[in-house]
PDB file of N, CA and C in Angstrom:
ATOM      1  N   UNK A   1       0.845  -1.183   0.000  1.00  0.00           N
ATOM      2  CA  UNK A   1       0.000   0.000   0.000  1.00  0.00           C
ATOM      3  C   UNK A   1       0.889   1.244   0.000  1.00  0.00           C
ATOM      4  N   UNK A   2       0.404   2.179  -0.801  1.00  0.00           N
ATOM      5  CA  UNK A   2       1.286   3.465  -0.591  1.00  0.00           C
ATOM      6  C   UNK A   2       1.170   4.074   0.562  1.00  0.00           C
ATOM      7  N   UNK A   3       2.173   4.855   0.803  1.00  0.00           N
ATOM      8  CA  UNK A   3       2.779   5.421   2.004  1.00  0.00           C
ATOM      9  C   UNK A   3       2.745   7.133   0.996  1.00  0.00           C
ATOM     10  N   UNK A   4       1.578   8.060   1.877  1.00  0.00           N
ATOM     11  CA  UNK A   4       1.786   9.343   0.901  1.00  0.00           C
ATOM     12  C   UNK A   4       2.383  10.189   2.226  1.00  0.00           C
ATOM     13  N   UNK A   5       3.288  11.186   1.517  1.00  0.00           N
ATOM     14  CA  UNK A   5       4.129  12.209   2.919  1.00  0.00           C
ATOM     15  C   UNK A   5       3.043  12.895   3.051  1.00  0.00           C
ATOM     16  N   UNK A   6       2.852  13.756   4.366  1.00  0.00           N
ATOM     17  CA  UNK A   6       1.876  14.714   4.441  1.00  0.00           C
ATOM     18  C   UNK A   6       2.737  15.727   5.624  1.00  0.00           C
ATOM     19  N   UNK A   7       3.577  17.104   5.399  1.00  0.00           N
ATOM     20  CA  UNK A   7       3.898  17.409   6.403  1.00  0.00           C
ATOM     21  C   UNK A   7       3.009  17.911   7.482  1.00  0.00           C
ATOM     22  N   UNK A   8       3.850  17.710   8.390  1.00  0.00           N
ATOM     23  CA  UNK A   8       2.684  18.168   9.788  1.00  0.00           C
ATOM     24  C   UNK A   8       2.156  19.918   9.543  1.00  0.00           C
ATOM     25  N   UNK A   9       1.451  20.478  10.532  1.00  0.00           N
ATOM     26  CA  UNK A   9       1.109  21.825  10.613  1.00  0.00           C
ATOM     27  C   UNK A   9       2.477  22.676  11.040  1.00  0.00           C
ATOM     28  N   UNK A  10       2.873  22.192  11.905  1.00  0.00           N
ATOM     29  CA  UNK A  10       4.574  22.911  11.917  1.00  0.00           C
ATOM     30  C   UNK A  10       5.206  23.299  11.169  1.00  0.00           C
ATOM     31  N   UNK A  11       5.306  22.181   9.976  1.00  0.00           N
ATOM     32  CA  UNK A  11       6.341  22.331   9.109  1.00  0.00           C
ATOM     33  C   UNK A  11       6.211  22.486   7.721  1.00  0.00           C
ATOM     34  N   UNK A  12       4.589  23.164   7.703  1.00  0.00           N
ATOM     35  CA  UNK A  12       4.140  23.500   6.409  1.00  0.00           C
ATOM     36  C   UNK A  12       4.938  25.102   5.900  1.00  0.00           C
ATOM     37  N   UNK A  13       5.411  24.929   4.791  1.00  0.00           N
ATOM     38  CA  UNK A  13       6.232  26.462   4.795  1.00  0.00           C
ATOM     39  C   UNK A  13       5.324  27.105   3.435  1.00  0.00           C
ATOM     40  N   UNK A  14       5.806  28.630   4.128  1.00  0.00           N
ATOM     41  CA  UNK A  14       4.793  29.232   2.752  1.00  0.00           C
ATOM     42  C   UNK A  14       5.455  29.616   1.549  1.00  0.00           C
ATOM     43  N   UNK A  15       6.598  29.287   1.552  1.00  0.00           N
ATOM     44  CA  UNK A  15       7.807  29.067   0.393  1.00  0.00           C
ATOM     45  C   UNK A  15       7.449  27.859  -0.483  1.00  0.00           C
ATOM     46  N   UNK A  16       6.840  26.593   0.160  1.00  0.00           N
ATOM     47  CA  UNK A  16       6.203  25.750  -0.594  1.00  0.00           C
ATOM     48  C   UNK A  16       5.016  25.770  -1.061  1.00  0.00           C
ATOM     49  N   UNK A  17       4.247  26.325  -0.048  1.00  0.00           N
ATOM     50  CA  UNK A  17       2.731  26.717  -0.667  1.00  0.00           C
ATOM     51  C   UNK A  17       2.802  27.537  -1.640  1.00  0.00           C
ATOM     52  N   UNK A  18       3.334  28.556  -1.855  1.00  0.00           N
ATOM     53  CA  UNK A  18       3.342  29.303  -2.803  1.00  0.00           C
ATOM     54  C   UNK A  18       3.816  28.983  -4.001  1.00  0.00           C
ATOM     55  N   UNK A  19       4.796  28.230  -4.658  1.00  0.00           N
ATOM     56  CA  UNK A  19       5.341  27.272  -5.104  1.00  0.00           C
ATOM     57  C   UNK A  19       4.651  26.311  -6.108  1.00  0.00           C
ATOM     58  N   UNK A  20       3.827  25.564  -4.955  1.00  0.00           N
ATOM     59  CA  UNK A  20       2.843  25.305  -5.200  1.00  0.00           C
ATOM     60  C   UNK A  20       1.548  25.843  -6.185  1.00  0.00           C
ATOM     61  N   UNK A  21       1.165  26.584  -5.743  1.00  0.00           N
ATOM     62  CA  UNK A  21       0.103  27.556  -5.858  1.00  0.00           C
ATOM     63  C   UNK A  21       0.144  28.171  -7.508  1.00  0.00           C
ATOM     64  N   UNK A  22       1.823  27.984  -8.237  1.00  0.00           N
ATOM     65  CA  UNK A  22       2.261  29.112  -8.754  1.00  0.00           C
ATOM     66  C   UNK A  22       1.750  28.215 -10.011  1.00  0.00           C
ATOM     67  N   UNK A  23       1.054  27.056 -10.506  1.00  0.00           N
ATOM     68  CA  UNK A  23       1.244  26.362 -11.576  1.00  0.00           C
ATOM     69  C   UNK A  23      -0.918  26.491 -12.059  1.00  0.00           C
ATOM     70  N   UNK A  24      -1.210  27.296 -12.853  1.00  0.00           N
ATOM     71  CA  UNK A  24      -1.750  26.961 -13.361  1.00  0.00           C
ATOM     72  C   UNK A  24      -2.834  25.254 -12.964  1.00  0.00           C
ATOM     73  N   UNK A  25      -2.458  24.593 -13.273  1.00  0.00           N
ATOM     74  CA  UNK A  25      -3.123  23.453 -13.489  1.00  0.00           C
ATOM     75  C   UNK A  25      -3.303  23.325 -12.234  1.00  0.00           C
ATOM     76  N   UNK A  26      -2.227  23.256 -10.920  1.00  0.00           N
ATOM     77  CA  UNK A  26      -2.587  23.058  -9.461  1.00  0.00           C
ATOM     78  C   UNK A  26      -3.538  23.715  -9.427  1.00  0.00           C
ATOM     79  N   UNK A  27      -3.923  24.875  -9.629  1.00  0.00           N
ATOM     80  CA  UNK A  27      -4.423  25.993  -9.386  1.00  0.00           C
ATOM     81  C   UNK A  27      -5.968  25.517  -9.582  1.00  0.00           C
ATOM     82  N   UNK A  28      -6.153  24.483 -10.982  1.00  0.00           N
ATOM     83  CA  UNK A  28      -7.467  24.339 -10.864  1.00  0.00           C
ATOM     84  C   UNK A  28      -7.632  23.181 -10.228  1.00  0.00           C
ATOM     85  N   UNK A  29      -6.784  22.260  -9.718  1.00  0.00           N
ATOM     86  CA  UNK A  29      -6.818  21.230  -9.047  1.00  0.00           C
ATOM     87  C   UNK A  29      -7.576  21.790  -7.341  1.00  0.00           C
ATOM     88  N   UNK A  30      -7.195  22.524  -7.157  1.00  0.00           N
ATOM     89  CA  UNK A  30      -7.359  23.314  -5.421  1.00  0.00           C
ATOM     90  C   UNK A  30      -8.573  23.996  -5.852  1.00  0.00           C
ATOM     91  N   UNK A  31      -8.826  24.515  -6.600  1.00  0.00           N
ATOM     92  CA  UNK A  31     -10.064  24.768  -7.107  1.00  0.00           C
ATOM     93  C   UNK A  31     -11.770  23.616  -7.164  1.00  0.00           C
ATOM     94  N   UNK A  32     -11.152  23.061  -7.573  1.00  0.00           N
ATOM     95  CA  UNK A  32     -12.186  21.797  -7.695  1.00  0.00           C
ATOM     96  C   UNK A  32     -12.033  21.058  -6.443  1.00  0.00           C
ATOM     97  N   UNK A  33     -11.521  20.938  -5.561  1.00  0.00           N
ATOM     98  CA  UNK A  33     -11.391  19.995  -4.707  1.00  0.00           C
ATOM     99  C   UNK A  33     -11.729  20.934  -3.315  1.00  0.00           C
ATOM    100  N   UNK A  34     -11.547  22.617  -3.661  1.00  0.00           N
ATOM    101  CA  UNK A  34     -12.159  23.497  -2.365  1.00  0.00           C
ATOM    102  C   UNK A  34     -13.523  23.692  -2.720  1.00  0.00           C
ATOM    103  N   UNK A  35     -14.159  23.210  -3.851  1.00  0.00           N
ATOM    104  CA  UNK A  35     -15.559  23.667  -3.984  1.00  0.00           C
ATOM    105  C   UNK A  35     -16.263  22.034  -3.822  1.00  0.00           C
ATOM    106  N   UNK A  36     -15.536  20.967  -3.642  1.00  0.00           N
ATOM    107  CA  UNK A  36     -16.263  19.501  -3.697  1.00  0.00           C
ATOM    108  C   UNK A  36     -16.739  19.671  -1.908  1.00  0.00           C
ATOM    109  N   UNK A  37     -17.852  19.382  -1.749  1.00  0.00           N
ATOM    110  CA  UNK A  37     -18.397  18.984  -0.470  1.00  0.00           C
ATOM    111  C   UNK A  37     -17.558  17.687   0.434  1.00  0.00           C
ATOM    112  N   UNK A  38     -16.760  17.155   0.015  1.00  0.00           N
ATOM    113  CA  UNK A  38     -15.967  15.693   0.458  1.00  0.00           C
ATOM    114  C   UNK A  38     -14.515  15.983  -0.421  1.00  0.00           C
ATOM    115  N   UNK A  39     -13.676  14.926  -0.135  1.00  0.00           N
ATOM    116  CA  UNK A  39     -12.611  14.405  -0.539  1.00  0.00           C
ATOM    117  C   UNK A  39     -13.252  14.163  -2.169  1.00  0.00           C
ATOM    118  N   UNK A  40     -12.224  13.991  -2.578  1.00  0.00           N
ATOM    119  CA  UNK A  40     -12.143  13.454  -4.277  1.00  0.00           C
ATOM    120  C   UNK A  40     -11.576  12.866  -4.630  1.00  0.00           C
ATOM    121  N   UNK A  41     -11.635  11.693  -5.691  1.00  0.00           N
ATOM    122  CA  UNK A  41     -10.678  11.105  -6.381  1.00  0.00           C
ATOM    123  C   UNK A  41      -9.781  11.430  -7.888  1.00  0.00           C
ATOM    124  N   UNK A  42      -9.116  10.955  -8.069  1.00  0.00           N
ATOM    125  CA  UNK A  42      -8.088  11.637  -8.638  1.00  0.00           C
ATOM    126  C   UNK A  42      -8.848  12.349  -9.907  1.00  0.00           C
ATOM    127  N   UNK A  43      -9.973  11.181 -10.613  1.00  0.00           N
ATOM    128  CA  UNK A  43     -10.314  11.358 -11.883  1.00  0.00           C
ATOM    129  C   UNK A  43     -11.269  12.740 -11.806  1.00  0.00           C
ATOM    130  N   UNK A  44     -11.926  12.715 -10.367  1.00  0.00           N
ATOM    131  CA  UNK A  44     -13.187  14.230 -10.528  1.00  0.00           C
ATOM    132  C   UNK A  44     -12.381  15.688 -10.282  1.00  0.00           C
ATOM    133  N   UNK A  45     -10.955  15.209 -10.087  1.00  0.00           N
ATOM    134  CA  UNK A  45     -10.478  16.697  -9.982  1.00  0.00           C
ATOM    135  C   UNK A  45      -9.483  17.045 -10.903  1.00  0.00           C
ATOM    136  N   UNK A  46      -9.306  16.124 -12.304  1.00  0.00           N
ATOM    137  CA  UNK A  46      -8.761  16.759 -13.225  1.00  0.00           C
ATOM    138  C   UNK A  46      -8.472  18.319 -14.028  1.00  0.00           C
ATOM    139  N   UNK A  47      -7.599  19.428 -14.101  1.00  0.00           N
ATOM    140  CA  UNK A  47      -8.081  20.297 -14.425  1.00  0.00           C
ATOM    141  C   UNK A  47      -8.513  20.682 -15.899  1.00  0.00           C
ATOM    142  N   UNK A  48      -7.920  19.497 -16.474  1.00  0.00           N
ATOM    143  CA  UNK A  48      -8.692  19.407 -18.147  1.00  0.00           C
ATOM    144  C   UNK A  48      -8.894  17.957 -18.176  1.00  0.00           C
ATOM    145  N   UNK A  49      -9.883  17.692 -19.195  1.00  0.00           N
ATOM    146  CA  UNK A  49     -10.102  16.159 -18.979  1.00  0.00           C
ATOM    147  C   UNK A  49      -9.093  15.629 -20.402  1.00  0.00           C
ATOM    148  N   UNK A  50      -7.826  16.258 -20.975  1.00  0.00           N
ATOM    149  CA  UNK A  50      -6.510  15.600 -21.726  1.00  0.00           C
ATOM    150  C   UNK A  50      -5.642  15.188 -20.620  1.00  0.00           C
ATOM    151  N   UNK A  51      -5.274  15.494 -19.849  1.00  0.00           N
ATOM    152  CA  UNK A  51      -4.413  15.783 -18.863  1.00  0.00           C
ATOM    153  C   UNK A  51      -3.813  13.941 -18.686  1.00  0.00           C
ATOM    154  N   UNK A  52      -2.928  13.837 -19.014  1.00  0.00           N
ATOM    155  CA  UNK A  52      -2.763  12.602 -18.469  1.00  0.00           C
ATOM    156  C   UNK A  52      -2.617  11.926 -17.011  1.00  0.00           C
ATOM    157  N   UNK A  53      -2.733  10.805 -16.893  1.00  0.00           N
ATOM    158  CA  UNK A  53      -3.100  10.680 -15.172  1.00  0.00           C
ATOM    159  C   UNK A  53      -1.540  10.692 -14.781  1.00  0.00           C
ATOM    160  N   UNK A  54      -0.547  10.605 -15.740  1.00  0.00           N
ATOM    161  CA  UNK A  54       1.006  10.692 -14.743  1.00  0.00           C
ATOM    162  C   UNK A  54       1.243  11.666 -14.195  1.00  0.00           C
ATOM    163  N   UNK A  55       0.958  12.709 -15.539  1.00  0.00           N
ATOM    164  CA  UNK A  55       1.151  14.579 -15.083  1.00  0.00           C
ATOM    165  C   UNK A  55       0.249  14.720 -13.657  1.00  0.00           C
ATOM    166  N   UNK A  56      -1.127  14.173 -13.989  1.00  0.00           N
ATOM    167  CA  UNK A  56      -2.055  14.298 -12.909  1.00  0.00           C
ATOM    168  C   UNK A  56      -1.632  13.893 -11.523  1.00  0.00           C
ATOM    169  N   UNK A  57      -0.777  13.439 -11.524  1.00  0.00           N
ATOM    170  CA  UNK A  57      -0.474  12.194 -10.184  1.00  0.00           C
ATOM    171  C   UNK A  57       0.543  13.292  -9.551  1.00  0.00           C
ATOM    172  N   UNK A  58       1.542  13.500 -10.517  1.00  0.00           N
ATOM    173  CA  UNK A  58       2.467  14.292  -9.944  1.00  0.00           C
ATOM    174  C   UNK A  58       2.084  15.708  -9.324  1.00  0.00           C
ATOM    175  N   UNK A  59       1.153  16.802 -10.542  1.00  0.00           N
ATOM    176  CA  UNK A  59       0.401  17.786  -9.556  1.00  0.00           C
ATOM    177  C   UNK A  59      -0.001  17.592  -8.358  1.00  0.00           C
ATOM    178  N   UNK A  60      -0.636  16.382  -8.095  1.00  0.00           N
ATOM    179  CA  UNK A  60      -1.384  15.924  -6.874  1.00  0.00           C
ATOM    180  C   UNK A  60       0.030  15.601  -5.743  1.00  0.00           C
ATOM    181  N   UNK A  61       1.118  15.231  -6.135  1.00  0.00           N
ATOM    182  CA  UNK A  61       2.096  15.146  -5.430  1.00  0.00           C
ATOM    183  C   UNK A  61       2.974  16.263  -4.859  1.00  0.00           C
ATOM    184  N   UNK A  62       3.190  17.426  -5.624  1.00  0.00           N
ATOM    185  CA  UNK A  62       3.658  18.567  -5.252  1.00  0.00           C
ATOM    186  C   UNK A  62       2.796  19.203  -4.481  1.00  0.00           C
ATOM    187  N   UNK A  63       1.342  19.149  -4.475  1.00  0.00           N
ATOM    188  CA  UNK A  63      -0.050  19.983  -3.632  1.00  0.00           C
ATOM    189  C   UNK A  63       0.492  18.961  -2.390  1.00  0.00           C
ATOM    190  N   UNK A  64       0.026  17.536  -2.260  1.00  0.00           N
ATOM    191  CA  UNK A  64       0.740  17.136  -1.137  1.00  0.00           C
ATOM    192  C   UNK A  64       1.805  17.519  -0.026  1.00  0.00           C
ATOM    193  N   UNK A  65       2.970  17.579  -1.012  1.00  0.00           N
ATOM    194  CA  UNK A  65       4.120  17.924  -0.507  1.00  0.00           C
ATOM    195  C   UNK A  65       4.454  18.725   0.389  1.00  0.00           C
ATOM    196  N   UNK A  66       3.722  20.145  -0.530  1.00  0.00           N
ATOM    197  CA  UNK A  66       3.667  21.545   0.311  1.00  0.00           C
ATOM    198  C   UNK A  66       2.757  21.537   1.468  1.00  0.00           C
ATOM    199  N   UNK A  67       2.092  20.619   1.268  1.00  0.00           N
ATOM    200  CA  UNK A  67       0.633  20.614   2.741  1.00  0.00           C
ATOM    201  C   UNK A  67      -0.534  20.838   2.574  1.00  0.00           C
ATOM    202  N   UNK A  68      -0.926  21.383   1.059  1.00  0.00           N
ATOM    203  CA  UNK A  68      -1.839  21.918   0.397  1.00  0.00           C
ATOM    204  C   UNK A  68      -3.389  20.812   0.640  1.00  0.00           C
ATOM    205  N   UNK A  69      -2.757  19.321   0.494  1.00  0.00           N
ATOM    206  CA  UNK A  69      -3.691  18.460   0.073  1.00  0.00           C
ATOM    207  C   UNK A  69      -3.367  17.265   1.357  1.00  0.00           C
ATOM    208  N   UNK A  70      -4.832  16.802   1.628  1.00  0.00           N
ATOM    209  CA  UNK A  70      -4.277  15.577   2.283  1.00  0.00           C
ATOM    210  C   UNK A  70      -4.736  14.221   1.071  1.00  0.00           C
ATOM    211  N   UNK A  71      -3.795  13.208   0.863  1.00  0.00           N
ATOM    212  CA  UNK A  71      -4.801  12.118   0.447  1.00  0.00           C
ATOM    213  C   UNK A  71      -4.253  10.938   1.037  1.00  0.00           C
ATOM    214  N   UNK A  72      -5.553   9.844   1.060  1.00  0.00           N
ATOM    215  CA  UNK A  72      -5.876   8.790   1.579  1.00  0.00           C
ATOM    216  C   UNK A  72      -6.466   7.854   0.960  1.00  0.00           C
ATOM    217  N   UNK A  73      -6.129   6.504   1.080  1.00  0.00           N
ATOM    218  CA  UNK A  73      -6.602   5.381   0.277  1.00  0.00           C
ATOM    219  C   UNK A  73      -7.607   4.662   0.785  1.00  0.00           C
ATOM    220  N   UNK A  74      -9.177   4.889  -0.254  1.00  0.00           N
ATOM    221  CA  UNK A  74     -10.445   4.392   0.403  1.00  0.00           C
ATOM    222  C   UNK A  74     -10.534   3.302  -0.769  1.00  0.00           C
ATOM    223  N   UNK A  75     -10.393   2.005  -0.247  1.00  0.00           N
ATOM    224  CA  UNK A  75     -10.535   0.815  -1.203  1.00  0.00           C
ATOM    225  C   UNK A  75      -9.788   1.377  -2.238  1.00  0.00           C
ATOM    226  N   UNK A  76      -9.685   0.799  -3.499  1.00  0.00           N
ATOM    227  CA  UNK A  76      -8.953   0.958  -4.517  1.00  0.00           C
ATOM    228  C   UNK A  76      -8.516   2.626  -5.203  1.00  0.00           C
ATOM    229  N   UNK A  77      -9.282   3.410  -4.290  1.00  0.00           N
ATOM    230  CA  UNK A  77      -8.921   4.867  -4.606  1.00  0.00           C
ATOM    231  C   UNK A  77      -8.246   5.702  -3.741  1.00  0.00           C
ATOM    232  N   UNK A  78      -7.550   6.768  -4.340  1.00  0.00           N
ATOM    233  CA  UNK A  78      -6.397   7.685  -3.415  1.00  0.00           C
ATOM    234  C   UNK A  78      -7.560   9.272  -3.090  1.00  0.00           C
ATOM    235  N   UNK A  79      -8.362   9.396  -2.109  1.00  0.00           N
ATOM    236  CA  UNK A  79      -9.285  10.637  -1.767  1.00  0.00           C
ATOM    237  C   UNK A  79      -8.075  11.463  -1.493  1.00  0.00           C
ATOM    238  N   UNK A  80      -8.705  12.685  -2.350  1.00  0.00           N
ATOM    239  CA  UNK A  80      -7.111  13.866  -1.786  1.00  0.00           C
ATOM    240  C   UNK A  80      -8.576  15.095  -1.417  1.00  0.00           C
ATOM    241  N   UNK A  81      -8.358  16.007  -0.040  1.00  0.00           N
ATOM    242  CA  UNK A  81      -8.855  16.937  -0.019  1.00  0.00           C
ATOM    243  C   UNK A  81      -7.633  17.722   0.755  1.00  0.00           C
ATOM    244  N   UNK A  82      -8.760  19.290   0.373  1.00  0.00           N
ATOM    245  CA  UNK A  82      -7.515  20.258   0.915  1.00  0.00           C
ATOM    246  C   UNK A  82      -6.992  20.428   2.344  1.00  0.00           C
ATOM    247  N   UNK A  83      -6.529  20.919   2.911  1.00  0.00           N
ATOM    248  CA  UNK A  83      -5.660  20.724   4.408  1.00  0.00           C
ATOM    249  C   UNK A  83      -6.605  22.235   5.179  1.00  0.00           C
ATOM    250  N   UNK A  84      -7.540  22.320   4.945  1.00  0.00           N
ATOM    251  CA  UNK A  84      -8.035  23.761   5.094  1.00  0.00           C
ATOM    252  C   UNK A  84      -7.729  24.382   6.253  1.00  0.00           C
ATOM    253  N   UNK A  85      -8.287  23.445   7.623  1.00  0.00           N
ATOM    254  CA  UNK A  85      -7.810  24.041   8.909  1.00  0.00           C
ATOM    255  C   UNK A  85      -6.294  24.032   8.826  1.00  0.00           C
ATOM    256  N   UNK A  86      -5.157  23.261   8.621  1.00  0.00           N
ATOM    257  CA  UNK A  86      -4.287  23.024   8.974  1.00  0.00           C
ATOM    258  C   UNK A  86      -3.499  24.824   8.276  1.00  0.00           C
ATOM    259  N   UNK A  87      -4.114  24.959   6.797  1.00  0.00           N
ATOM    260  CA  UNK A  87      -3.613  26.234   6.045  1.00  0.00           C
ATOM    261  C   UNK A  87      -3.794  27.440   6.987  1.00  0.00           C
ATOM    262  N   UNK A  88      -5.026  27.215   7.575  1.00  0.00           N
ATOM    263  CA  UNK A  88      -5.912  28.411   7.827  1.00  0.00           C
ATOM    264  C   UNK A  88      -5.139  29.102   9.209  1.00  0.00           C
ATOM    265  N   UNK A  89      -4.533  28.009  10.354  1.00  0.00           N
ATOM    266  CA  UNK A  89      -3.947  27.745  11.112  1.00  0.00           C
ATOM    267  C   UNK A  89      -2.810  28.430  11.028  1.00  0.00           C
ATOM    268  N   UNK A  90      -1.652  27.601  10.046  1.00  0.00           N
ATOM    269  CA  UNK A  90      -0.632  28.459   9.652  1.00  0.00           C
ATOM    270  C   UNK A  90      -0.635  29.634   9.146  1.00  0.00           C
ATOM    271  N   UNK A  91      -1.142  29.694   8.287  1.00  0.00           N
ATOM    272  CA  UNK A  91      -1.262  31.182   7.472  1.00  0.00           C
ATOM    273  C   UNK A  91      -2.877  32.031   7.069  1.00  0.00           C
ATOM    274  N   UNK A  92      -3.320  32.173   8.208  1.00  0.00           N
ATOM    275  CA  UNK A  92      -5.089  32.707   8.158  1.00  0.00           C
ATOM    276  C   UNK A  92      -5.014  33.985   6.831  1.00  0.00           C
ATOM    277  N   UNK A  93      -6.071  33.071   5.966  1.00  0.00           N
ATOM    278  CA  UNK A  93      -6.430  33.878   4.740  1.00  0.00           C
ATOM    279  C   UNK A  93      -5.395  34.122   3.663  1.00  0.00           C
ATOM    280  N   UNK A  94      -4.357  32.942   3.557  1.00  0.00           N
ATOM    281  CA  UNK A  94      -3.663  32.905   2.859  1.00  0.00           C
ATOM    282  C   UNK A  94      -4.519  32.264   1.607  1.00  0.00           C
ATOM    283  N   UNK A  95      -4.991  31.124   1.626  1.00  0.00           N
ATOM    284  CA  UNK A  95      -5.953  30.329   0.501  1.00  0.00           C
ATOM    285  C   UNK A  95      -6.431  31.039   0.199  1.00  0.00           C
ATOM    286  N   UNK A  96      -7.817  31.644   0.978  1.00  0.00           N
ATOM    287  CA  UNK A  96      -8.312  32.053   0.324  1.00  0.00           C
ATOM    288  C   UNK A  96      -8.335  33.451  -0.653  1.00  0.00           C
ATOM    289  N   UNK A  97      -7.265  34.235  -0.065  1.00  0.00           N
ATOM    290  CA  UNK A  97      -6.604  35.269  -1.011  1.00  0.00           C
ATOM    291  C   UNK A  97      -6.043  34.751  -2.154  1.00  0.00           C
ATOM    292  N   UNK A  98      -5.235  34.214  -2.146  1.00  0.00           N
ATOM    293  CA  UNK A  98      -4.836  33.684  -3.487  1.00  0.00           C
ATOM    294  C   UNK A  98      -5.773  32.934  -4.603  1.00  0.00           C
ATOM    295  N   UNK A  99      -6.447  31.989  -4.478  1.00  0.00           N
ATOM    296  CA  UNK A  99      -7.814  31.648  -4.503  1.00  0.00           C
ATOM    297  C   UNK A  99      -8.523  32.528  -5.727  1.00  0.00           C
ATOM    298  N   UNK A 100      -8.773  33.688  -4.720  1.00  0.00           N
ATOM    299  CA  UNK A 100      -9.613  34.945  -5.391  1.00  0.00           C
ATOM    300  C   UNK A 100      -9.009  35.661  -6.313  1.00  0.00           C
ATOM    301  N   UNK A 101      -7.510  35.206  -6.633  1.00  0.00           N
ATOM    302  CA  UNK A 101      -7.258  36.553  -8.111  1.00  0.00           C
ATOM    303  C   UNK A 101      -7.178  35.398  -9.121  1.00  0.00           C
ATOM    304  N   UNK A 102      -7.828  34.224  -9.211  1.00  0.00           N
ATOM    305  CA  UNK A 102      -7.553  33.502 -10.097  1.00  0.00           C
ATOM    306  C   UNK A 102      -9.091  33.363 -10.565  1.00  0.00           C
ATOM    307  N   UNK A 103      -9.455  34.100 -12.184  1.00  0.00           N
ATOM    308  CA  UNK A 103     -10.856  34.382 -12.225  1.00  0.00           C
ATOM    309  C   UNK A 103     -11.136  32.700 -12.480  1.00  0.00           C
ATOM    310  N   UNK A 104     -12.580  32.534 -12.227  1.00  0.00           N
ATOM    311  CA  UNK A 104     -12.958  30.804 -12.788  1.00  0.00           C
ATOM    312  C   UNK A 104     -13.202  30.798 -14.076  1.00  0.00           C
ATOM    313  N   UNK A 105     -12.698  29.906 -14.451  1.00  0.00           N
ATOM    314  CA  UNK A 105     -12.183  30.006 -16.718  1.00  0.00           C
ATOM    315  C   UNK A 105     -13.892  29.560 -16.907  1.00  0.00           C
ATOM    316  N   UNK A 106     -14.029  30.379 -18.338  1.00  0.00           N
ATOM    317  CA  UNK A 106     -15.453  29.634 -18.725  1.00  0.00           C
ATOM    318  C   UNK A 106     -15.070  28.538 -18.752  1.00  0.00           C
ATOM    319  N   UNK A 107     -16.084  27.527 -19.386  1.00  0.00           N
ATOM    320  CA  UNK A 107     -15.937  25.919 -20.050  1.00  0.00           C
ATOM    321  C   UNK A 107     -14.959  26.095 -21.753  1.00  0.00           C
ATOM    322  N   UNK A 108     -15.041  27.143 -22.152  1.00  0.00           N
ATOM    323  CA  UNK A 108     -14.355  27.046 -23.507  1.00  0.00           C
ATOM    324  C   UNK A 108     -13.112  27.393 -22.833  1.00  0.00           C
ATOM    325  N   UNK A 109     -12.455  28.080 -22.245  1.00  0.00           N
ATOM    326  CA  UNK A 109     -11.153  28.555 -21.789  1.00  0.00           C
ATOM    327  C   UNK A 109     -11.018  28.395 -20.163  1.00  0.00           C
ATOM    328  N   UNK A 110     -10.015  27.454 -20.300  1.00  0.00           N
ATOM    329  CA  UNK A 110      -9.434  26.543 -19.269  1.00  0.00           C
ATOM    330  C   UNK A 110      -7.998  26.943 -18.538  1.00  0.00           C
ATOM    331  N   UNK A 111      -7.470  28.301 -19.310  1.00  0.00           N
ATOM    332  CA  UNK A 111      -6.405  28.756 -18.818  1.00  0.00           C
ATOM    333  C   UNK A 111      -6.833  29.959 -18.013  1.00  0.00           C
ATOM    334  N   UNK A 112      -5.531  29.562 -16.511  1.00  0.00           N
ATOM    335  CA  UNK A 112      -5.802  30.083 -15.766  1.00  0.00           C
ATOM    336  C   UNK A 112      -4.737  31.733 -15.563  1.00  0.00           C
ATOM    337  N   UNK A 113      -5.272  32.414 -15.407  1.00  0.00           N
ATOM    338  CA  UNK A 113      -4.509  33.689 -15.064  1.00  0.00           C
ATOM    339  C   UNK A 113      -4.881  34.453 -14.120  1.00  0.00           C
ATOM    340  N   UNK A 114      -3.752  34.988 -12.906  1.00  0.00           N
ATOM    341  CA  UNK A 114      -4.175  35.864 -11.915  1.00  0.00           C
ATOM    342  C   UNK A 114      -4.574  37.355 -12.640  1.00  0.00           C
TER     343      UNK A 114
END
């Protein structure tokens, strides 16, 4: 079974979150997964549906990394949701500022720009 890192609340840095934060595609990944009522699996939080699932895996691994995301393995699937208290904790109103200069793309245009 996989073993995913998740740093603690301590040692979440905002050098990584930001980092993080800075890629487009994450961008709609944290997007879709702060507006899902639950955790998600990998396939409902694609930010285009070309996207291959390796690229996909790895976004989901750098959001991890930084602290952004927690995920967990429910039967044959990896649920990733966002770390919200843990963000909110470290850095109050950091998400959701950043968040907000990223307009939501129609359905024809999928690129993201602050």
């Amino acid at each position: 079974m996989a073993q995913f890192f998740h740093p603690s609340r301590e040692d979440l840095s905002l050098t990584a979150v930001l980092a993080a934060l800075g890629d487009p595609a994450r961008i709609g990944i944290m997007r879709k997964l702060m507006h899902a009522e639950c955790g998600q699996n990998c396939g409902s939080i694609a930010p285009c549906n070309d996207m291959p699932r390796s690229t996909l895996s790895n976004q989901l691994r750098i959001l991890r990394e930084a602290g952004l995301i927690r995920t967990h393995k429910q039967g044959v699937e990896n649920i990733n949701a966002v770390r919200t208290d843990d963000l909110e904790a470290r850095f109050p109103g950091l998400l959701d500022k950043i968040m907000s200069l990223y307009p939501i793309p129609s359905a024809d245009h999928e690129t993201l720009r602050p």
